[in-house]
C-alpha atoms as a PDB file:
ATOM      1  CA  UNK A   1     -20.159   3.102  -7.066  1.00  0.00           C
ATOM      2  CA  UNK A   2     -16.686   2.044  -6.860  1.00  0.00           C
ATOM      3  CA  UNK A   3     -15.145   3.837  -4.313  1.00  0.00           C
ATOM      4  CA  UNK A   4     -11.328   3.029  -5.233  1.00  0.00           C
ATOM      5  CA  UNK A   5     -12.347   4.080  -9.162  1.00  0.00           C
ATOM      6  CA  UNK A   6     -11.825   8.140  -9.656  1.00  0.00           C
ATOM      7  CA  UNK A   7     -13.204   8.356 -13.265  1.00  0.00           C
ATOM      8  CA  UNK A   8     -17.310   6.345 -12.257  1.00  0.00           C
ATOM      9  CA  UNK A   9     -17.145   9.637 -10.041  1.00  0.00           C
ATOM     10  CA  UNK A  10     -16.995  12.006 -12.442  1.00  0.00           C
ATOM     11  CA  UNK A  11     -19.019  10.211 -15.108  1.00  0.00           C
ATOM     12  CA  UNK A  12     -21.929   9.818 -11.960  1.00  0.00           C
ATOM     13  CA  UNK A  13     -21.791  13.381 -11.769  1.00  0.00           C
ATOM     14  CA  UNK A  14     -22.168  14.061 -15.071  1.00  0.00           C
ATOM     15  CA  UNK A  15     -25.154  11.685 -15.120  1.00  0.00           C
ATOM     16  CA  UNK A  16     -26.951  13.241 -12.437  1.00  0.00           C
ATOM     17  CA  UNK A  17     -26.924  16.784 -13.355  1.00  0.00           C
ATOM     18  CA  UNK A  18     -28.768  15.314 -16.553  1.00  0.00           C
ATOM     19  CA  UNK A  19     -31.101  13.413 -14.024  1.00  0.00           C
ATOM     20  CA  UNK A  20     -31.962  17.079 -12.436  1.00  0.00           C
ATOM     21  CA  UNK A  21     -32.909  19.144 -15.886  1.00  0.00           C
ATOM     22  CA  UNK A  22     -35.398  15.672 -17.318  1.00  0.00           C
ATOM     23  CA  UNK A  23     -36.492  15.070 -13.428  1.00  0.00           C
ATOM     24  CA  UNK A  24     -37.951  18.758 -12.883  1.00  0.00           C
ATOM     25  CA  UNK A  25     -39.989  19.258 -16.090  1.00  0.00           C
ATOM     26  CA  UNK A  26     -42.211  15.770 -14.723  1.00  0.00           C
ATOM     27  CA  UNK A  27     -42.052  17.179 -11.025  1.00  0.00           C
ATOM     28  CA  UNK A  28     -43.926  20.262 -11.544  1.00  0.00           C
ATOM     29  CA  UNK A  29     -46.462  18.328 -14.299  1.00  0.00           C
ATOM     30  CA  UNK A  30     -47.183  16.147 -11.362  1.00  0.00           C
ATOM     31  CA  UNK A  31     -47.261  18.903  -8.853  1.00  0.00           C
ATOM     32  CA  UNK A  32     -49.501  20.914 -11.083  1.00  0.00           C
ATOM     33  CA  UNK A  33     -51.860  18.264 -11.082  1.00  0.00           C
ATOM     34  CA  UNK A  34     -51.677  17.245  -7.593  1.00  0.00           C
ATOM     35  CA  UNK A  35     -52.981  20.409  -6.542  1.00  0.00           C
ATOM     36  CA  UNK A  36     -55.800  20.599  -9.450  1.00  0.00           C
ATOM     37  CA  UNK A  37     -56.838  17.098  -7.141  1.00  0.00           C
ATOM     38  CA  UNK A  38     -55.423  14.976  -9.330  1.00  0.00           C
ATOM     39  CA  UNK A  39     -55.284  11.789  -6.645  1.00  0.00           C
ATOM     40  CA  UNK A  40     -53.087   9.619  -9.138  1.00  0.00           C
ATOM     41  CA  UNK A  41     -50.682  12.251  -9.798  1.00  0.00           C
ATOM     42  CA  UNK A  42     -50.184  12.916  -6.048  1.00  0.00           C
ATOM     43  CA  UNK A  43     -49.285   9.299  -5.524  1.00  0.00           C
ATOM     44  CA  UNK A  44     -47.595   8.697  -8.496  1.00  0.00           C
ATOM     45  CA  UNK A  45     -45.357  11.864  -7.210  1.00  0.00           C
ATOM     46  CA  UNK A  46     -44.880  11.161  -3.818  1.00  0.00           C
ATOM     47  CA  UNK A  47     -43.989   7.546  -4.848  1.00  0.00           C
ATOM     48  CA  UNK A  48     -41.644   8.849  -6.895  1.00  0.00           C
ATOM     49  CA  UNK A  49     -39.763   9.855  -3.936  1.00  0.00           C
ATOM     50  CA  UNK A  50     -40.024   6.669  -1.466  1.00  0.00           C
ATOM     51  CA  UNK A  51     -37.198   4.794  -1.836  1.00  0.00           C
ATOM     52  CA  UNK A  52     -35.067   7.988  -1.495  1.00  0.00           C
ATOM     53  CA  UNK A  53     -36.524   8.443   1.478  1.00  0.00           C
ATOM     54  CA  UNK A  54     -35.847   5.495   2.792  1.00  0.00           C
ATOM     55  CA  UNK A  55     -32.384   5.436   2.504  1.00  0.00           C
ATOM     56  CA  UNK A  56     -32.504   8.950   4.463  1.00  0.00           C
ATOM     57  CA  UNK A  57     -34.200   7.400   7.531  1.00  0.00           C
ATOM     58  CA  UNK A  58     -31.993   4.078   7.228  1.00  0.00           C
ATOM     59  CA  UNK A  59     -28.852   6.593   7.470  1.00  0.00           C
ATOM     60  CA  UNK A  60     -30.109   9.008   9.899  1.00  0.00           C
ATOM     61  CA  UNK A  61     -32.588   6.559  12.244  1.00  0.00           C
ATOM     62  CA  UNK A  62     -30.791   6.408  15.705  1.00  0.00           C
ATOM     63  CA  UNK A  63     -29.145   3.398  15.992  1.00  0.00           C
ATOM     64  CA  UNK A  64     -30.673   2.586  19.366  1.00  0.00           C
ATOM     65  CA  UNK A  65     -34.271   2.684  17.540  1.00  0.00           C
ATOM     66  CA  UNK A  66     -33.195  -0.139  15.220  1.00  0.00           C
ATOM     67  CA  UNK A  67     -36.348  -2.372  15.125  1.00  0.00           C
ATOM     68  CA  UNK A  68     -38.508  -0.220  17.172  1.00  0.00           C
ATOM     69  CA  UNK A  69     -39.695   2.535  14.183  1.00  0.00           C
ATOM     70  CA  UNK A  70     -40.479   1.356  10.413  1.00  0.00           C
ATOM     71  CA  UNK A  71     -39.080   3.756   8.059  1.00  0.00           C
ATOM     72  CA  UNK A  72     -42.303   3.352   6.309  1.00  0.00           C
ATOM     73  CA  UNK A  73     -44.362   4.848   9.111  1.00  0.00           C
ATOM     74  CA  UNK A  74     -42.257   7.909   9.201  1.00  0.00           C
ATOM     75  CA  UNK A  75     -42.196   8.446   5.228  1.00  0.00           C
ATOM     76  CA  UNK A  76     -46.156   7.725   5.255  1.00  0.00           C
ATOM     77  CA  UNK A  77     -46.882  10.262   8.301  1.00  0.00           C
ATOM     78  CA  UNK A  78     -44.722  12.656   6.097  1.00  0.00           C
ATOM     79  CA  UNK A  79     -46.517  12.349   3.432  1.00  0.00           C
ATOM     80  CA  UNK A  80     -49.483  12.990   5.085  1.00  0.00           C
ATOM     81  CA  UNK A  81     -48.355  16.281   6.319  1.00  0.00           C
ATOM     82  CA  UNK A  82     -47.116  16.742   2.570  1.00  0.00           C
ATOM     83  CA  UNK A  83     -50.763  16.750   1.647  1.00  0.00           C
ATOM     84  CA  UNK A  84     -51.852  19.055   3.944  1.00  0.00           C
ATOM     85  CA  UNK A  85     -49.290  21.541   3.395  1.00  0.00           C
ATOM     86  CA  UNK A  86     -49.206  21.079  -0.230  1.00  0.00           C
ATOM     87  CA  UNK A  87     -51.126  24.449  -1.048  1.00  0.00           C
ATOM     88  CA  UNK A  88     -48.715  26.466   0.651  1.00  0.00           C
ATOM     89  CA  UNK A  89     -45.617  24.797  -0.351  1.00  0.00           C
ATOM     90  CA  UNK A  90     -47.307  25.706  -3.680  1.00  0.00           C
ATOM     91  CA  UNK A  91     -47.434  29.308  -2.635  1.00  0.00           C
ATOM     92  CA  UNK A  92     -43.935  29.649  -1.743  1.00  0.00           C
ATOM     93  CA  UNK A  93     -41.573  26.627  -3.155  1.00  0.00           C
ATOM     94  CA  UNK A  94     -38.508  27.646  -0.880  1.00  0.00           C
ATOM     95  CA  UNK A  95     -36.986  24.126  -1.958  1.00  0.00           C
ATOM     96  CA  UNK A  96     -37.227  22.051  -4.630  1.00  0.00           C
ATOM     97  CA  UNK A  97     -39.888  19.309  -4.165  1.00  0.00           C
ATOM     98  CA  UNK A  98     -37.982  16.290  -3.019  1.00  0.00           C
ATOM     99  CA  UNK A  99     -35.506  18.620  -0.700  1.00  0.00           C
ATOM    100  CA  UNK A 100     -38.956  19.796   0.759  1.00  0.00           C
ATOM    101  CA  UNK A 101     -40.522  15.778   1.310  1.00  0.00           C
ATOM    102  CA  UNK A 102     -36.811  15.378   3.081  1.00  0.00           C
ATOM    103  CA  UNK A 103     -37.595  18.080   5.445  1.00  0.00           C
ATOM    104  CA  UNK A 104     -41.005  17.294   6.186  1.00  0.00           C
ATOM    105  CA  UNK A 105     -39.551  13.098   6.886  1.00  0.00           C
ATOM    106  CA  UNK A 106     -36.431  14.632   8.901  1.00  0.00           C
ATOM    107  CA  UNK A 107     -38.652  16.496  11.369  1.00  0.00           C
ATOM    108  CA  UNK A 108     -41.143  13.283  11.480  1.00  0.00           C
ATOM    109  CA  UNK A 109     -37.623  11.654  12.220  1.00  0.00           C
ATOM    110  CA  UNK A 110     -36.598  13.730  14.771  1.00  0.00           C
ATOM    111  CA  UNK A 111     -39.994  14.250  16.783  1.00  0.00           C
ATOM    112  CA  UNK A 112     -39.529  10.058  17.482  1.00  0.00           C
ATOM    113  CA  UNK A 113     -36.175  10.486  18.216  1.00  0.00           C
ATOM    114  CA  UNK A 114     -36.934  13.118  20.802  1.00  0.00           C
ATOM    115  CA  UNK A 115     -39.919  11.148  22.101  1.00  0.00           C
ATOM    116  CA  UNK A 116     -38.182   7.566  22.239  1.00  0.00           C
ATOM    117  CA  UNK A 117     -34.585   9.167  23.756  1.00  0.00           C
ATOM    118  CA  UNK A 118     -35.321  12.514  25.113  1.00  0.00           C
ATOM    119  CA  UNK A 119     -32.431  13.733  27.233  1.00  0.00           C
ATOM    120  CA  UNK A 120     -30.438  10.526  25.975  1.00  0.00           C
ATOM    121  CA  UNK A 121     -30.472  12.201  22.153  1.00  0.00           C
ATOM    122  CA  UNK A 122     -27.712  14.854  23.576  1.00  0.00           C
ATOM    123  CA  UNK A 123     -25.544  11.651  25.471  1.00  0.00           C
ATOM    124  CA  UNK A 124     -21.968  12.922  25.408  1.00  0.00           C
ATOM    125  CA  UNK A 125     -21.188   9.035  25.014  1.00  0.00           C
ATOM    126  CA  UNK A 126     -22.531   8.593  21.546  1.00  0.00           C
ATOM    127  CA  UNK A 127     -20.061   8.504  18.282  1.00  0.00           C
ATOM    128  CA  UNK A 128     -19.111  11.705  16.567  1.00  0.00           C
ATOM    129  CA  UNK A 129     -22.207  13.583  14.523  1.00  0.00           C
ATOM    130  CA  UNK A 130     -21.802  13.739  11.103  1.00  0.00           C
ATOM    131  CA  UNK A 131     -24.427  16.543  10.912  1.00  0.00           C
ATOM    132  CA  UNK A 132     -25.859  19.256  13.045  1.00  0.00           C
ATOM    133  CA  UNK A 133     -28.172  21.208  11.412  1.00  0.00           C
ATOM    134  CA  UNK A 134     -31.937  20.794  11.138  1.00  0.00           C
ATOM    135  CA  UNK A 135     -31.925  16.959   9.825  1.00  0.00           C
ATOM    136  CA  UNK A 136     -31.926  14.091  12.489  1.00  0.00           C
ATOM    137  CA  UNK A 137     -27.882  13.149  12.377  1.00  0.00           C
ATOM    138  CA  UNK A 138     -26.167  10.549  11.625  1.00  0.00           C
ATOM    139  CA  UNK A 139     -23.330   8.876  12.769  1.00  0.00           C
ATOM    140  CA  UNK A 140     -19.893   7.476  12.160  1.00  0.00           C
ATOM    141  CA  UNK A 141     -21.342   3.880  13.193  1.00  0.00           C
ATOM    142  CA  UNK A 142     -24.032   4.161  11.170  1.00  0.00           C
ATOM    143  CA  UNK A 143     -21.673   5.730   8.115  1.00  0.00           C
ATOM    144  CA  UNK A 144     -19.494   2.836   8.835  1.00  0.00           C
ATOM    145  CA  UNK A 145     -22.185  -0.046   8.686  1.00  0.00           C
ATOM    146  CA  UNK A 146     -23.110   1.074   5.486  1.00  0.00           C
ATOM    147  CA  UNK A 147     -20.107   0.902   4.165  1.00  0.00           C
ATOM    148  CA  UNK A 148     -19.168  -2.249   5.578  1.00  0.00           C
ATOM    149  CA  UNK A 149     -23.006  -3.695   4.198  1.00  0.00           C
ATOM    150  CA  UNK A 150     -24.531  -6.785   5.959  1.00  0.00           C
ATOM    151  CA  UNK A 151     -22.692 -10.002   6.548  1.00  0.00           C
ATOM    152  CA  UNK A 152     -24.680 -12.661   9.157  1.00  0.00           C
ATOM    153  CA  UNK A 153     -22.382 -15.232   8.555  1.00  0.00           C
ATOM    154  CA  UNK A 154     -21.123 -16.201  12.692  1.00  0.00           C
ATOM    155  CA  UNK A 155     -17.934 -16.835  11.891  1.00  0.00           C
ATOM    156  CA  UNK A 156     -17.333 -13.439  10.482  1.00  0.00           C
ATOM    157  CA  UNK A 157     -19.175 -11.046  13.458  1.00  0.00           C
ATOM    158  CA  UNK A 158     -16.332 -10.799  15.373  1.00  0.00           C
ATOM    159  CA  UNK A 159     -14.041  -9.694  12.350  1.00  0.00           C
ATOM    160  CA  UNK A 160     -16.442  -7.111  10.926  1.00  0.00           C
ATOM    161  CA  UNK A 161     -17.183  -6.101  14.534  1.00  0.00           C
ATOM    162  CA  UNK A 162     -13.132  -4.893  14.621  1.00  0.00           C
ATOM    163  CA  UNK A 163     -13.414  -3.348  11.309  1.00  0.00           C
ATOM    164  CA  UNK A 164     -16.456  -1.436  11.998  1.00  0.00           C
ATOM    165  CA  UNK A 165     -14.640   0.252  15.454  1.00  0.00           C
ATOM    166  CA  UNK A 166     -11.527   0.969  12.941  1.00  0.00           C
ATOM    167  CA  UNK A 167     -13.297   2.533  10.027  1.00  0.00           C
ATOM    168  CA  UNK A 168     -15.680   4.287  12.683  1.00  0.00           C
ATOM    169  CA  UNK A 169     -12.304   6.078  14.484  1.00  0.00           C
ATOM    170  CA  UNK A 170     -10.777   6.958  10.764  1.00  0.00           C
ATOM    171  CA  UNK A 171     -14.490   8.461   9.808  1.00  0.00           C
ATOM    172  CA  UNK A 172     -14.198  10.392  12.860  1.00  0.00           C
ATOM    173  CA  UNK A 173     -10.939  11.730  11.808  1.00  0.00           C
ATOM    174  CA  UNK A 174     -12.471  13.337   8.691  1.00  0.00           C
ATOM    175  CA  UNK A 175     -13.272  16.702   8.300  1.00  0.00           C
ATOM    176  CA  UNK A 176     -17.641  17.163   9.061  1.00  0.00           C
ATOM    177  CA  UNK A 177     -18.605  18.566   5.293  1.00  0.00           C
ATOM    178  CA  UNK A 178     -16.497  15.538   4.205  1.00  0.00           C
ATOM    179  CA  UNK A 179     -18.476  13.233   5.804  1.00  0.00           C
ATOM    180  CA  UNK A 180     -22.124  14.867   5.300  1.00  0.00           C
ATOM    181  CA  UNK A 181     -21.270  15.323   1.008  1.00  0.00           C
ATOM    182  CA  UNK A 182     -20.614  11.400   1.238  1.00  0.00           C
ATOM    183  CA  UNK A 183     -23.832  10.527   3.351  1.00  0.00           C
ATOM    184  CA  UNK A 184     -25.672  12.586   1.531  1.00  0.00           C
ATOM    185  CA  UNK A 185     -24.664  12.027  -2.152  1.00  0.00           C
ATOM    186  CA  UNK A 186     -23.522   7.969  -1.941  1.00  0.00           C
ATOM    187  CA  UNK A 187     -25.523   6.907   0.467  1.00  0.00           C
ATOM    188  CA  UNK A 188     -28.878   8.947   0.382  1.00  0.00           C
ATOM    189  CA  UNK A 189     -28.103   9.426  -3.845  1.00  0.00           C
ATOM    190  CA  UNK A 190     -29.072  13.043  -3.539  1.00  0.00           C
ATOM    191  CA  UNK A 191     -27.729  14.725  -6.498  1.00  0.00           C
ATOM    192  CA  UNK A 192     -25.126  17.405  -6.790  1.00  0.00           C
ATOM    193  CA  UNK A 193     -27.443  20.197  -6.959  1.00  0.00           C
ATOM    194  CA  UNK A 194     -29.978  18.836  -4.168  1.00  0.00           C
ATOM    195  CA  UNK A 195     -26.505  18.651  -1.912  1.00  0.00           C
ATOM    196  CA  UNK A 196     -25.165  22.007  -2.763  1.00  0.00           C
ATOM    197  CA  UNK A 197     -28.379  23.298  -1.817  1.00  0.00           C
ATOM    198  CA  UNK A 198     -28.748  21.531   1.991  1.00  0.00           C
ATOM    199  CA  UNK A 199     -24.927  22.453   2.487  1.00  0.00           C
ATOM    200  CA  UNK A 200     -25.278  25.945   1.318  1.00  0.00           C
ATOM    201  CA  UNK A 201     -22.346  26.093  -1.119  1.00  0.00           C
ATOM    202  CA  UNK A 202     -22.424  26.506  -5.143  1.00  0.00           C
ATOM    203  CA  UNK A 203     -22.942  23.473  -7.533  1.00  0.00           C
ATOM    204  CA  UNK A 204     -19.301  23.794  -8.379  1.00  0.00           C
ATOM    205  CA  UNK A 205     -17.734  23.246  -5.129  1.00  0.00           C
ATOM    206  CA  UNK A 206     -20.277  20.798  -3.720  1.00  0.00           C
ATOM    207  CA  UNK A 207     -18.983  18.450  -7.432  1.00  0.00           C
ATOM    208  CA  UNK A 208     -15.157  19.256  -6.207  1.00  0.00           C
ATOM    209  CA  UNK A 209     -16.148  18.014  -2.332  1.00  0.00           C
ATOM    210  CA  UNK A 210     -17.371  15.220  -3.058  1.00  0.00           C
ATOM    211  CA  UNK A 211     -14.638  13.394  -5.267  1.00  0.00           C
ATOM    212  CA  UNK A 212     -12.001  15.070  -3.258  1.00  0.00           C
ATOM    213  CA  UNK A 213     -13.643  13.633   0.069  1.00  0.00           C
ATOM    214  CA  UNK A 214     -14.179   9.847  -1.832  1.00  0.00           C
ATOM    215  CA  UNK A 215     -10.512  10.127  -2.798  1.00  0.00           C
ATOM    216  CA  UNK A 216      -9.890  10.823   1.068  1.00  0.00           C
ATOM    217  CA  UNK A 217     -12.485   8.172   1.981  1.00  0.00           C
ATOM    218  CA  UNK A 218     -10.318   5.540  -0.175  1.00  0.00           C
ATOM    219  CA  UNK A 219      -6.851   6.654   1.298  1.00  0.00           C
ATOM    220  CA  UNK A 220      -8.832   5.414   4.936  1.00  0.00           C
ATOM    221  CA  UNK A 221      -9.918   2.359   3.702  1.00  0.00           C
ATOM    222  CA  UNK A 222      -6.382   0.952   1.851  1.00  0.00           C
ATOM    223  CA  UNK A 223      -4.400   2.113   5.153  1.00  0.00           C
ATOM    224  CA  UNK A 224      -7.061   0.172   6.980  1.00  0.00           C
ATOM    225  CA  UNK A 225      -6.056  -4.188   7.851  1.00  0.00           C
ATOM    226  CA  UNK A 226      -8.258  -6.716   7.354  1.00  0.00           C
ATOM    227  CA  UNK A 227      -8.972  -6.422   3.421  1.00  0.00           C
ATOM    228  CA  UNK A 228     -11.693  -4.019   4.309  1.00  0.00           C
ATOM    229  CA  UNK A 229     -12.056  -3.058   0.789  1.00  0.00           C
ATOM    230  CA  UNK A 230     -13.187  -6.608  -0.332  1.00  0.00           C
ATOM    231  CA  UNK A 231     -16.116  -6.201   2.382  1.00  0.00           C
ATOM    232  CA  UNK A 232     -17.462  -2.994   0.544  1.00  0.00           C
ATOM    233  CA  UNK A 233     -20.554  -3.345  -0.699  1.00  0.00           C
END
């Protein structure tokens, strides 16, 4: 998405609350089937889901674990828990299917956190949280690499290394739900109704949230130097 563009926003929103009413009709086929023992339909679901996944343990993976833990070994130990809980998520669907995968990957997530870190996970040294609820957090640095996207050119580390330590200070200026609706929705892709459900707050206002805190996302990055919004992926 364009961040500096108002009107992709809206027509993004748009799109994915058409994504959510064709998405949940295939879901529950699949889930259906899954727990008839349908093997195919189980993988065919939980592949569904992967990639979005991934981008949730990319965003939320301490930073200091970089290289030591494969997102794909935490989504695939989730999923095996998945299968073993399947019946009673079945019983009692608290959340919709994806939201529930999330969960099972986030606590996955945060069991190597605590086990690589420990006490260190609570360091009063580390950047601003973006989140603090049951998910692993994430962080301004890690809000502000994505944003910034991957450049291993030498000549421009140092540079990038500058703007990263800017944008990370203006992040932290932002108000928390601001940051969480744009980690969750542009960089994890969750739709509108998946984040109004994790942040507890009606459809409505989570759609209102997030273009107001993009608009307020692009005022940072215009006041910033350097050009930083020709480095945006």
């Amino acid at each position: 998405m364009d961040f500096l563009s108002k009107e992709p926003m809206r027509r993004e929103l748009n799109d994915m609350a058409r994504f959510d009413a064709a998405d949940s009709a295939l879901t529950a086929q699949l889930i259906s089937q899954a727990a008839a023992g349908d093997k195919e339909a189980w993988g065919r679901l939980l592949a569904e889901h992967r990639d979005r996944l991934r981008r949730m343990v990319a965003l939320r993976l301490d930073h200091r674990l970089q290289g030591r833990i494969d997102a794909s070994d935490v989504i695939q130990d989730a999923f095996i828990d998945a299968s073993r809980c399947l019946a009673e998520y079945i019983q009692n669907p608290a959340l919709p299917f994806f939201l529930w995968l999330r969960f099972l990957t986030g606590i996955r997530l945060a069991k190597l956190h605590r086990y690589h870190l420990g006490t260190q996970m609570r360091d009063a040294g580390r950047e601003i949280s973006l989140y603090r609820g049951l998910m692993p957090e994430t962080s301004s640095a890690a809000l502000a690499a994505q944003l910034l996207g991957r450049d291993n050119r030498p000549s421009e580390f140092a540079m990038r290394a500058e703007l990263k330590l800017q944008l990370q200070e203006a992040i932290n200026a932002m108000d928390p739900l601001d940051r969480e609706i744009i980690a969750l929705r542009h960089f994890e892709q969750l739709t509108n109704s998946e984040a109004a459900q994790l942040l507890e707050i009606t459809e409505a206002a989570a759609s209102k949230r997030y273009i107001r805190a993009l608009e307020r996302l692009r005022d940072i990055l215009v006041r910033l130097p350097g050009n930083i919004g020709d480095l945006l992926p």
